[in-house]
PDB file of N, CA and C in Angstrom:
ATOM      1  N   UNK A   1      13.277  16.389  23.205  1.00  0.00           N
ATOM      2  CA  UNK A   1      13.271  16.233  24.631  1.00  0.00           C
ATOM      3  C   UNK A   1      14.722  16.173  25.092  1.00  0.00           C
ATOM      4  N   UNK A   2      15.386  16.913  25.973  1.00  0.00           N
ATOM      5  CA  UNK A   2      16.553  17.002  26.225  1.00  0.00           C
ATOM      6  C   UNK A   2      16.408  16.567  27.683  1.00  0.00           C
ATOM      7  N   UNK A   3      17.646  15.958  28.252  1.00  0.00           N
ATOM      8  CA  UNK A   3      17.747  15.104  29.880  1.00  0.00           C
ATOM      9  C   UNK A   3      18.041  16.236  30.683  1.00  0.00           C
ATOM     10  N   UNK A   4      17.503  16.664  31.563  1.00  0.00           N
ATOM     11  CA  UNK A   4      17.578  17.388  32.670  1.00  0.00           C
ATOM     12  C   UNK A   4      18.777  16.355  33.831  1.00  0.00           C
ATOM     13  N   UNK A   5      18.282  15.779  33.597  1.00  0.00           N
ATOM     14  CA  UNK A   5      18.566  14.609  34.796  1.00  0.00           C
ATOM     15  C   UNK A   5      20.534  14.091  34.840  1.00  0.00           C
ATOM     16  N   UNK A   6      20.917  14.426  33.570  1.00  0.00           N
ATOM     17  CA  UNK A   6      22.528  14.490  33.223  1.00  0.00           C
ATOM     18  C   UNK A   6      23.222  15.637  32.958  1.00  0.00           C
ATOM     19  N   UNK A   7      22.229  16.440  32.968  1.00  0.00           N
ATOM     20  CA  UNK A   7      22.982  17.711  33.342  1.00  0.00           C
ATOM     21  C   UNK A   7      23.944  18.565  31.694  1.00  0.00           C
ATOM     22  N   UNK A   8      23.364  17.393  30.580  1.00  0.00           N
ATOM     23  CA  UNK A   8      23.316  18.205  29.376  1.00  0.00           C
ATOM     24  C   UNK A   8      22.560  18.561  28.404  1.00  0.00           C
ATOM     25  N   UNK A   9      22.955  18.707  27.863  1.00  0.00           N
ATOM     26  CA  UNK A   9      22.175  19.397  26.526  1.00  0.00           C
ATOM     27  C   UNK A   9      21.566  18.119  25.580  1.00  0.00           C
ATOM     28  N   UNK A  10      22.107  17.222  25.662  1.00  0.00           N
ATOM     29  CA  UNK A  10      22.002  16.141  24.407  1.00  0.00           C
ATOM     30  C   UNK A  10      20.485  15.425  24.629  1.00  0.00           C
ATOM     31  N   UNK A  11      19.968  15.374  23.706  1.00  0.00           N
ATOM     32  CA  UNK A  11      18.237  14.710  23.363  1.00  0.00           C
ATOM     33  C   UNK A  11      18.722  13.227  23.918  1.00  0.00           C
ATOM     34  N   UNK A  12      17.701  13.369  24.765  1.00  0.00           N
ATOM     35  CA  UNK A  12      17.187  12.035  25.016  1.00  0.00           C
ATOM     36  C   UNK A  12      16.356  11.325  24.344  1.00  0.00           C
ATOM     37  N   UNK A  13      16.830   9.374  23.622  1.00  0.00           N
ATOM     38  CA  UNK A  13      15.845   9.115  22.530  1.00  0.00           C
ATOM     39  C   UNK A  13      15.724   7.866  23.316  1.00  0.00           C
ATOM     40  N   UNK A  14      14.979   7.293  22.561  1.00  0.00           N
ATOM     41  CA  UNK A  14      14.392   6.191  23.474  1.00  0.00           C
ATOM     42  C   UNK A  14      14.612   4.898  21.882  1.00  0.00           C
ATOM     43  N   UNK A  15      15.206   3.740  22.182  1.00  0.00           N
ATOM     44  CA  UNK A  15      15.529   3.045  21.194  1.00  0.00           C
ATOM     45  C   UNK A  15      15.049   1.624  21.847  1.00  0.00           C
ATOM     46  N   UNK A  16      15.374   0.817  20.896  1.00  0.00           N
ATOM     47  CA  UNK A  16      14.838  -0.891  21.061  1.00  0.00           C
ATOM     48  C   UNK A  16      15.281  -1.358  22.034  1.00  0.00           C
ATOM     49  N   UNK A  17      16.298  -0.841  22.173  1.00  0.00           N
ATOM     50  CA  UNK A  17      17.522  -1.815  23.645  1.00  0.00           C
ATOM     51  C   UNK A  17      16.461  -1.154  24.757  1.00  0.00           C
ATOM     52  N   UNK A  18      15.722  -0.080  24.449  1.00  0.00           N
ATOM     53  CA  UNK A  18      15.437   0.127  26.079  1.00  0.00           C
ATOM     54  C   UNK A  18      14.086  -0.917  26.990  1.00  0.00           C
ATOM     55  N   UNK A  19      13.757  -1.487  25.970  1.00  0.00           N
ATOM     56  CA  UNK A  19      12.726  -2.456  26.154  1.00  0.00           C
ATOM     57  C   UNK A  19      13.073  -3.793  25.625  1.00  0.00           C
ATOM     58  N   UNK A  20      13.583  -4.331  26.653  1.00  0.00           N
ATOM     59  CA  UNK A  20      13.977  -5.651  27.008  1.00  0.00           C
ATOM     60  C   UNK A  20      12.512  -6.510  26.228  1.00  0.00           C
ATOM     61  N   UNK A  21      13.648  -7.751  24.776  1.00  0.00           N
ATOM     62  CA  UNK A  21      12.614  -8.540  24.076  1.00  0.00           C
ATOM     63  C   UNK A  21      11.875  -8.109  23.194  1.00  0.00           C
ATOM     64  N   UNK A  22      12.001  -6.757  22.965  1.00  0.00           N
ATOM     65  CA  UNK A  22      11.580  -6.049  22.090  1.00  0.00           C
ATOM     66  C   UNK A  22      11.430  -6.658  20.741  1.00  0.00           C
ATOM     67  N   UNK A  23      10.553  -7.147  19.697  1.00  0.00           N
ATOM     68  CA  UNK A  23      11.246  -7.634  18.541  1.00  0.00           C
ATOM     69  C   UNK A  23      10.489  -6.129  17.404  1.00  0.00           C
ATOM     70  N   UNK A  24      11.919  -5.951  16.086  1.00  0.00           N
ATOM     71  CA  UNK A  24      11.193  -4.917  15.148  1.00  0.00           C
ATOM     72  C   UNK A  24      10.828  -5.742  14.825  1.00  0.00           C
ATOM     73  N   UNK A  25       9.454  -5.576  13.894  1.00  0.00           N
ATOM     74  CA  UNK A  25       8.895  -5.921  12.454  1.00  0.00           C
ATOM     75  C   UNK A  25       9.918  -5.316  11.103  1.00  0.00           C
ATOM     76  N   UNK A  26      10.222  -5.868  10.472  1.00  0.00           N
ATOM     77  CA  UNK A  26      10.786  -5.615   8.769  1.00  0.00           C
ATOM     78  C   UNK A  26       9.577  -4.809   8.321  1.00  0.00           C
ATOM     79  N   UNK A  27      10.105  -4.047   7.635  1.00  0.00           N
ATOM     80  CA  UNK A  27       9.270  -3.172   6.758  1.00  0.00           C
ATOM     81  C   UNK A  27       8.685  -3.944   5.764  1.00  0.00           C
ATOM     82  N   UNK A  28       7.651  -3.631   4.986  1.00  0.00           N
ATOM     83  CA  UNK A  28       6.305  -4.650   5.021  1.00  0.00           C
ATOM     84  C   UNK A  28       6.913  -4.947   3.036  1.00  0.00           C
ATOM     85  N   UNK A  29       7.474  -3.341   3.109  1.00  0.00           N
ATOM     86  CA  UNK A  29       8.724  -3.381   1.420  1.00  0.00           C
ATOM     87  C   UNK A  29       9.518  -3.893   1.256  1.00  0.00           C
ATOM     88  N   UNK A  30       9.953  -4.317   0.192  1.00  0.00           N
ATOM     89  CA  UNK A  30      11.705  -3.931   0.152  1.00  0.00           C
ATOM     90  C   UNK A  30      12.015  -3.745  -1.249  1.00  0.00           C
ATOM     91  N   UNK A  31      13.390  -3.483  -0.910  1.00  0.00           N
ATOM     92  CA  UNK A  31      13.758  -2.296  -2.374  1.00  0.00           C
ATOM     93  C   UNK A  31      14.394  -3.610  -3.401  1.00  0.00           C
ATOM     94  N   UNK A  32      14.795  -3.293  -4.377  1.00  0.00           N
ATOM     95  CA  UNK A  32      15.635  -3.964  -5.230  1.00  0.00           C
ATOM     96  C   UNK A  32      16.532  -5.061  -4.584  1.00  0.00           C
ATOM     97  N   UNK A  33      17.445  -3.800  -4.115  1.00  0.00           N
ATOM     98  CA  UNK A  33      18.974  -4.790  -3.350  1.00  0.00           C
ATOM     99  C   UNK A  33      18.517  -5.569  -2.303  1.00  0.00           C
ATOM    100  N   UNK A  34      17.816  -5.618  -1.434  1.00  0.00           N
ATOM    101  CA  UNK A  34      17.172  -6.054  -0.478  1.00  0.00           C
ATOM    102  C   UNK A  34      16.494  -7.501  -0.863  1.00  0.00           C
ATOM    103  N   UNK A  35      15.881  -7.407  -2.084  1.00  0.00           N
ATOM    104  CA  UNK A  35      15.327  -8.579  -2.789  1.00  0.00           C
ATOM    105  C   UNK A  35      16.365  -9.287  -3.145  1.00  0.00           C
ATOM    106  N   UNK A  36      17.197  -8.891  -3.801  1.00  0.00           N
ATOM    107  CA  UNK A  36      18.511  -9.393  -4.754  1.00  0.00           C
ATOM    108  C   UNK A  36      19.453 -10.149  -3.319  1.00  0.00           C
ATOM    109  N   UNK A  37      19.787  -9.695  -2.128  1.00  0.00           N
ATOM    110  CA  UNK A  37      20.582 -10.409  -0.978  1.00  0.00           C
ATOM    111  C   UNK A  37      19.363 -11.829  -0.935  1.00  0.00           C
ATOM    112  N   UNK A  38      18.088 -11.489  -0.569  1.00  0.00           N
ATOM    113  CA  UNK A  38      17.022 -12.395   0.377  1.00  0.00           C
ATOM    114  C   UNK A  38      16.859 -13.825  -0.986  1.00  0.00           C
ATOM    115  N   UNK A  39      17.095 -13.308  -2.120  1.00  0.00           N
ATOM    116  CA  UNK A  39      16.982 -14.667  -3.198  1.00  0.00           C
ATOM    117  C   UNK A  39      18.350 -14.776  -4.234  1.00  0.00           C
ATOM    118  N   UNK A  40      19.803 -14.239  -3.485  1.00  0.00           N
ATOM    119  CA  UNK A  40      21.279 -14.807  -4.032  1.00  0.00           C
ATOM    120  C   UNK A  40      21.179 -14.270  -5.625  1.00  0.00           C
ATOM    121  N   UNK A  41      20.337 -12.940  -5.811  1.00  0.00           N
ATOM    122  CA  UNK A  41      20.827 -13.005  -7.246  1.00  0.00           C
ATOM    123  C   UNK A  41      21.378 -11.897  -7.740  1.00  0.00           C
ATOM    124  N   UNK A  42      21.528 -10.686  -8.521  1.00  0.00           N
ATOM    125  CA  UNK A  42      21.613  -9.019  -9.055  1.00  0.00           C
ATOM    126  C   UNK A  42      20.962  -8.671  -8.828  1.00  0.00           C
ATOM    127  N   UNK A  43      20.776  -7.117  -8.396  1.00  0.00           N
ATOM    128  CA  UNK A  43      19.964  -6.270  -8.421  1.00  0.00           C
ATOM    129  C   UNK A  43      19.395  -6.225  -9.849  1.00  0.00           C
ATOM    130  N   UNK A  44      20.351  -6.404 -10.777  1.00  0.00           N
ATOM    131  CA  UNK A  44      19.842  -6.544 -11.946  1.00  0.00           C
ATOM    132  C   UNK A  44      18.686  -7.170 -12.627  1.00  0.00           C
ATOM    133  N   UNK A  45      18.996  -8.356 -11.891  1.00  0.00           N
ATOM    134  CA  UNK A  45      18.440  -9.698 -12.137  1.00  0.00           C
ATOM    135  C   UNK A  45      17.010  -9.403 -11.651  1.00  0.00           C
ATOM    136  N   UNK A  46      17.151  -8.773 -10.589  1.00  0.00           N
ATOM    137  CA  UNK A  46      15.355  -8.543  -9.759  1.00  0.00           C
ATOM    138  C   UNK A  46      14.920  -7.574 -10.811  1.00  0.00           C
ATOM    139  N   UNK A  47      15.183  -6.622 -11.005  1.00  0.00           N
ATOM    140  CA  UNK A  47      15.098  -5.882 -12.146  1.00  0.00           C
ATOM    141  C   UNK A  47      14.412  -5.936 -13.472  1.00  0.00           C
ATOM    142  N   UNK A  48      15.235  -6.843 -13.842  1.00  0.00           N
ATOM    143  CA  UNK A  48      14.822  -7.524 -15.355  1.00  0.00           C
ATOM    144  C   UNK A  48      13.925  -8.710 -14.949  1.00  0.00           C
ATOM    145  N   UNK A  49      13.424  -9.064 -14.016  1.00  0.00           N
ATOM    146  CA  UNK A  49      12.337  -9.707 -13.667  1.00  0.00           C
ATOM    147  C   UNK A  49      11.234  -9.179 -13.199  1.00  0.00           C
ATOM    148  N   UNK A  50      11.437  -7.979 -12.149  1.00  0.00           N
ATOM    149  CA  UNK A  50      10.107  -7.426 -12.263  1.00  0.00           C
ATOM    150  C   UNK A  50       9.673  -6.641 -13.635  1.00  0.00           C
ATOM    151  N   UNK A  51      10.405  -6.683 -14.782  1.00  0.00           N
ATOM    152  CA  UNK A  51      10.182  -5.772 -15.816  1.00  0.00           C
ATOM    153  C   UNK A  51       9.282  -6.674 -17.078  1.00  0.00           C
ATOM    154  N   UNK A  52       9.978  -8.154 -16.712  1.00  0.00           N
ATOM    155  CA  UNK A  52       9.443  -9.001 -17.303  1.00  0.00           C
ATOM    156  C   UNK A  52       8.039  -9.445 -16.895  1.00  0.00           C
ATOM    157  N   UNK A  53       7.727  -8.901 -15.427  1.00  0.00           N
ATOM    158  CA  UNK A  53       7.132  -9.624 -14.968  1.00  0.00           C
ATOM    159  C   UNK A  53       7.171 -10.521 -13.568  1.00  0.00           C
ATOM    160  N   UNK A  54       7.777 -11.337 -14.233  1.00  0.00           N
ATOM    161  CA  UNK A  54       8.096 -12.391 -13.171  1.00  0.00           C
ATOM    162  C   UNK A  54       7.789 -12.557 -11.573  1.00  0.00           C
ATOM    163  N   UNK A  55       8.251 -11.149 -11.354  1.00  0.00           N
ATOM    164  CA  UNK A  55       8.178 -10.807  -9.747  1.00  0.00           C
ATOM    165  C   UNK A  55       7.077  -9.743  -9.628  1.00  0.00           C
ATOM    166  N   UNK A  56       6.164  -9.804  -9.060  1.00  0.00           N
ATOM    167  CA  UNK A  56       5.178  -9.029  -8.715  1.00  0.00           C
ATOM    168  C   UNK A  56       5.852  -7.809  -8.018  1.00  0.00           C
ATOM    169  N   UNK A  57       5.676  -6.569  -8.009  1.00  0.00           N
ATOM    170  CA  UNK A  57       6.164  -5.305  -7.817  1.00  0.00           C
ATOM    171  C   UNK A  57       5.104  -4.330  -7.947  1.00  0.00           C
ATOM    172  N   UNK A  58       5.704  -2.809  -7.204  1.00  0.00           N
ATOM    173  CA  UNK A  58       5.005  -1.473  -7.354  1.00  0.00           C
ATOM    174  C   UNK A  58       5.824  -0.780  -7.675  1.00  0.00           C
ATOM    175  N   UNK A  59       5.757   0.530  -8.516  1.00  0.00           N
ATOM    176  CA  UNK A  59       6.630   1.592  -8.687  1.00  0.00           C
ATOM    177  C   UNK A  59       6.684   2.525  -8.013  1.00  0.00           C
ATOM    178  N   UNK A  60       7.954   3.132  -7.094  1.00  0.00           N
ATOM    179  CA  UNK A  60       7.648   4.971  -6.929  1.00  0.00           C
ATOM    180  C   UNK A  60       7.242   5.699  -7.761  1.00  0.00           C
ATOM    181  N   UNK A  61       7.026   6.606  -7.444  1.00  0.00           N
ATOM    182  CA  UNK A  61       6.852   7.747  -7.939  1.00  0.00           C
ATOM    183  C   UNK A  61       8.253   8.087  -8.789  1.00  0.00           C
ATOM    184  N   UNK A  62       9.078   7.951  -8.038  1.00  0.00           N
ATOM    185  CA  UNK A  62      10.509   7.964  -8.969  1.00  0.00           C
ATOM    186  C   UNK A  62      11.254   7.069  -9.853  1.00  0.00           C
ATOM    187  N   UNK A  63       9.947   6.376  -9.783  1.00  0.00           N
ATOM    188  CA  UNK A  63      10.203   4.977 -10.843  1.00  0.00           C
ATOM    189  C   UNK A  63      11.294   3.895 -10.403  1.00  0.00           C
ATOM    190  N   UNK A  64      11.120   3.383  -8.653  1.00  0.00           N
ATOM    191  CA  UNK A  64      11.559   2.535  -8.141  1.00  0.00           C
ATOM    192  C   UNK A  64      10.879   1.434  -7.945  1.00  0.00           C
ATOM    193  N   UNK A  65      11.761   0.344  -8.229  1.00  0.00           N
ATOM    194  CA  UNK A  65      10.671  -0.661  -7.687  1.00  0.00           C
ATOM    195  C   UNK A  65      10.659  -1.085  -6.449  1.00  0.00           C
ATOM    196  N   UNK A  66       9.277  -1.239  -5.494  1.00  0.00           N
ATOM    197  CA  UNK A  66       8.756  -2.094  -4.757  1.00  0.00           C
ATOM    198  C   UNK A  66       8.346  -3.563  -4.416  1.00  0.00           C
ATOM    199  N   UNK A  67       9.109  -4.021  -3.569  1.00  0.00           N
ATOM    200  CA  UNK A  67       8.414  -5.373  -3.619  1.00  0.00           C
ATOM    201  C   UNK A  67       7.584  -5.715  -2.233  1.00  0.00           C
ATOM    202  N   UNK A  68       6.744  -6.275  -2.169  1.00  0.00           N
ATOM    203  CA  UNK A  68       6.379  -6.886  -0.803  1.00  0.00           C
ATOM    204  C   UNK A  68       7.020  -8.263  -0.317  1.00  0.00           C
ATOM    205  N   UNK A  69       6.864  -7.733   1.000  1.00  0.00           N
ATOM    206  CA  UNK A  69       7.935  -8.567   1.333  1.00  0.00           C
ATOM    207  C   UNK A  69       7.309 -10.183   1.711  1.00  0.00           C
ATOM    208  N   UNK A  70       6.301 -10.467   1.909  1.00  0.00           N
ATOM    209  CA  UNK A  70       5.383 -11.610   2.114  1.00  0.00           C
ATOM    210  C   UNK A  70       5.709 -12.370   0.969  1.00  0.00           C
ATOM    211  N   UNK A  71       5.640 -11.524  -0.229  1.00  0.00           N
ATOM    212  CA  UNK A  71       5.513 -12.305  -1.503  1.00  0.00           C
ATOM    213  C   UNK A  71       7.066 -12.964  -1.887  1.00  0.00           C
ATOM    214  N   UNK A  72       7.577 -12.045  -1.783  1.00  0.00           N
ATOM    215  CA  UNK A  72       9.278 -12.340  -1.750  1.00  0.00           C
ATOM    216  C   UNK A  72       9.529 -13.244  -1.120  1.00  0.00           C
ATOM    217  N   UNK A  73       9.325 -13.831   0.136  1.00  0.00           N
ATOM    218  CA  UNK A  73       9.754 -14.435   1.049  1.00  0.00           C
ATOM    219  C   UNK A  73       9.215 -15.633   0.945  1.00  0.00           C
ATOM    220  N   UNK A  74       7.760 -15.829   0.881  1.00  0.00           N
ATOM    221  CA  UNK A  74       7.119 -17.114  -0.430  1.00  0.00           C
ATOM    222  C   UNK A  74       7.618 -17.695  -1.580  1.00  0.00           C
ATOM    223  N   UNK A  75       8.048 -16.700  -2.305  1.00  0.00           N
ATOM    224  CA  UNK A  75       9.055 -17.094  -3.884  1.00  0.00           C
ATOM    225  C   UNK A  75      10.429 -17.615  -2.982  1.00  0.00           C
ATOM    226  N   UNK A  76      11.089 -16.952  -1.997  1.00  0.00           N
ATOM    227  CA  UNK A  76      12.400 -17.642  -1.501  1.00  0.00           C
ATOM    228  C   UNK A  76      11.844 -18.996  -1.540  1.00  0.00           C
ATOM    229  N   UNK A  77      11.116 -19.123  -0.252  1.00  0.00           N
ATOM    230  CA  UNK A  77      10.506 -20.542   0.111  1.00  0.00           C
ATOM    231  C   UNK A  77      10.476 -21.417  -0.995  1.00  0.00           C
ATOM    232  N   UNK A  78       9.361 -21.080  -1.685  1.00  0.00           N
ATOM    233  CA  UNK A  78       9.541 -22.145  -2.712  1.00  0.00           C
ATOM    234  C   UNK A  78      10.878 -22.524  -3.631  1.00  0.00           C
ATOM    235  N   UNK A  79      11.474 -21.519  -3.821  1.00  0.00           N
ATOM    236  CA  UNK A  79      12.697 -21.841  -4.257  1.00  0.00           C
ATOM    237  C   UNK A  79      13.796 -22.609  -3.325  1.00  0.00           C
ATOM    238  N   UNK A  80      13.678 -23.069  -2.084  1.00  0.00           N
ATOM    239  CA  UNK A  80      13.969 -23.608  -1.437  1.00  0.00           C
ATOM    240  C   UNK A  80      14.113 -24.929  -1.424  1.00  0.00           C
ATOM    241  N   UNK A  81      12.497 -24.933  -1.248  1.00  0.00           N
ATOM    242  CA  UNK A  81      11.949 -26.142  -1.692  1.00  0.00           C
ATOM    243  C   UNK A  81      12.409 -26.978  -2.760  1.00  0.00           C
ATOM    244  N   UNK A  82      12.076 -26.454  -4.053  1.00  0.00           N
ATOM    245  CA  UNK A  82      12.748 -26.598  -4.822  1.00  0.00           C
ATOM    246  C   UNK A  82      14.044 -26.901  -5.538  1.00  0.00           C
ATOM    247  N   UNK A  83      15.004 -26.604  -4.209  1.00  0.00           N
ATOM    248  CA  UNK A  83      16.530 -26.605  -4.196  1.00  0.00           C
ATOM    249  C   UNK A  83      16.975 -25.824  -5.884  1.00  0.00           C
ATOM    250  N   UNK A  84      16.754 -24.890  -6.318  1.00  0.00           N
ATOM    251  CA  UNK A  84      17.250 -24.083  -7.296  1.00  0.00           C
ATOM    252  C   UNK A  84      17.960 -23.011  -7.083  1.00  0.00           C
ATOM    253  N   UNK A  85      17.463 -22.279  -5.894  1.00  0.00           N
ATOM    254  CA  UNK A  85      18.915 -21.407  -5.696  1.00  0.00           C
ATOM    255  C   UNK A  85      18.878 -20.294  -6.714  1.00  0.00           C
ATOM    256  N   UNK A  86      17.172 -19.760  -6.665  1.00  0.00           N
ATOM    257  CA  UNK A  86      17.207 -18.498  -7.297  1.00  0.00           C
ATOM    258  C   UNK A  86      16.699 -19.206  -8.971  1.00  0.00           C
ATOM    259  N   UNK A  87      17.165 -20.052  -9.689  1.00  0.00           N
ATOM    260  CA  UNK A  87      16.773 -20.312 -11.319  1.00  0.00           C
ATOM    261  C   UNK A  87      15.873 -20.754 -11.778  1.00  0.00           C
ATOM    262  N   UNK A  88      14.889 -20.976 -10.968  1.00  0.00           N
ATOM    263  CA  UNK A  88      13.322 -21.102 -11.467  1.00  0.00           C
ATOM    264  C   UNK A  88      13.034 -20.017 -12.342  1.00  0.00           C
ATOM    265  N   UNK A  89      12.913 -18.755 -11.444  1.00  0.00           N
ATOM    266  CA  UNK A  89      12.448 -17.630 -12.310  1.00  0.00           C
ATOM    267  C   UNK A  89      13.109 -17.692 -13.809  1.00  0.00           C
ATOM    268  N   UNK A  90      13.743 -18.021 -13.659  1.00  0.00           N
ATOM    269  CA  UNK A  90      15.059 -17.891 -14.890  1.00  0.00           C
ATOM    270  C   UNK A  90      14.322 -18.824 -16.009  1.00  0.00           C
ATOM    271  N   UNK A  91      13.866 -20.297 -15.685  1.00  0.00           N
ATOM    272  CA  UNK A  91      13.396 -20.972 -16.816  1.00  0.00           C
ATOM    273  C   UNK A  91      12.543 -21.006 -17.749  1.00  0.00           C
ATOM    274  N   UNK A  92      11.973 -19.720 -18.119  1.00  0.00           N
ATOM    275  CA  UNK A  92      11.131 -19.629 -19.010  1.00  0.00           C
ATOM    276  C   UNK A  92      12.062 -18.848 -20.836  1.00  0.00           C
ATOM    277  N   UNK A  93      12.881 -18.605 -20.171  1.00  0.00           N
ATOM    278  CA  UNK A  93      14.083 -18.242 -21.646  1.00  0.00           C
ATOM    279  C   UNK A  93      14.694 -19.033 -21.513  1.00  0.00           C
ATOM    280  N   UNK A  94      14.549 -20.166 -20.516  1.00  0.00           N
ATOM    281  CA  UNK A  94      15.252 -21.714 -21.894  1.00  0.00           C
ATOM    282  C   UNK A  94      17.223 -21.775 -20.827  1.00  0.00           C
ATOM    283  N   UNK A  95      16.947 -20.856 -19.892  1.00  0.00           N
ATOM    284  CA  UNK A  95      18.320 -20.388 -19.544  1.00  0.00           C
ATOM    285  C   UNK A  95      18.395 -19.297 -18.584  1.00  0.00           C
ATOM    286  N   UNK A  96      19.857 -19.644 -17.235  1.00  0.00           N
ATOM    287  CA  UNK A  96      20.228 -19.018 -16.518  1.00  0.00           C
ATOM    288  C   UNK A  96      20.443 -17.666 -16.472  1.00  0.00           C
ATOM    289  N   UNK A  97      20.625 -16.805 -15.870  1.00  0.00           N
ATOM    290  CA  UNK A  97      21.652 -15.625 -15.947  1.00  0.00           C
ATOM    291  C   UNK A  97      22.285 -15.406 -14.751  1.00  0.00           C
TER     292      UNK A  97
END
C-alpha cells in the first residue's frame, strides 16, 4: 500500500505506536539465547540442559531448540523463589557450572 496522500512512493505500514496502549504479546517460544538472558546463564548451559533433560523443549526441524515460554518463566519464578540464581537445575551432578 503506498500513501497517495504525501505525495510519494514509500509504503505505508501501520506499526504499534499507531495505536495508542497498544501492548505486544511475546512470542509464545523462545530460542536458546533468549532462555539463557531470562534465567542469567549460557546458551550453553540451556543447551546441555535441555539435552539432559532438565528443561522441557521442542526441536526444529533444523535441530533447534524450542522452549515455551510459560514454562521458562515458571522455572525463573521458582528459581526466584528459591533465591539460587539459575543453580537448582545444576544440582543433580553434585555441582555448578
Amino acid at each position: 500500500m503506498y500513501s497517495h496522500q504525501s505525495g510519494t512512493d514509500t509504503p505505508s505500514m501501520k506499526t504499534s505506536d499507531e495505536v495508542p496502549g497498544a501492548i505486544i504479546d511475546p512470542p509464545a517460544v523462545m530460542t536458546t539465547s533468549e532462555v539463557s538472558r531470562l534465567l542469567g546463564v549460557s546458551p550453553n548451559t540451556v543447551t546441555r540442559w535441555a539435552r539432559e533433560g532438565r528443561l522441557p523443549c521442542r526441536l526444529t526441524l533444523g535441530g533447534h531448540h524450542r522452549f515455551e515460554r510459560r514454562v521458562i518463566e515458571g522455572i525463573r519464578e521458582s528459581l526466584n523463589r528459591a533465591g539460587t540464581d539459575g543453580v537448582a537445575l545444576a544440582t543433580s551432578t553434585g555441582h555448578a557450572h
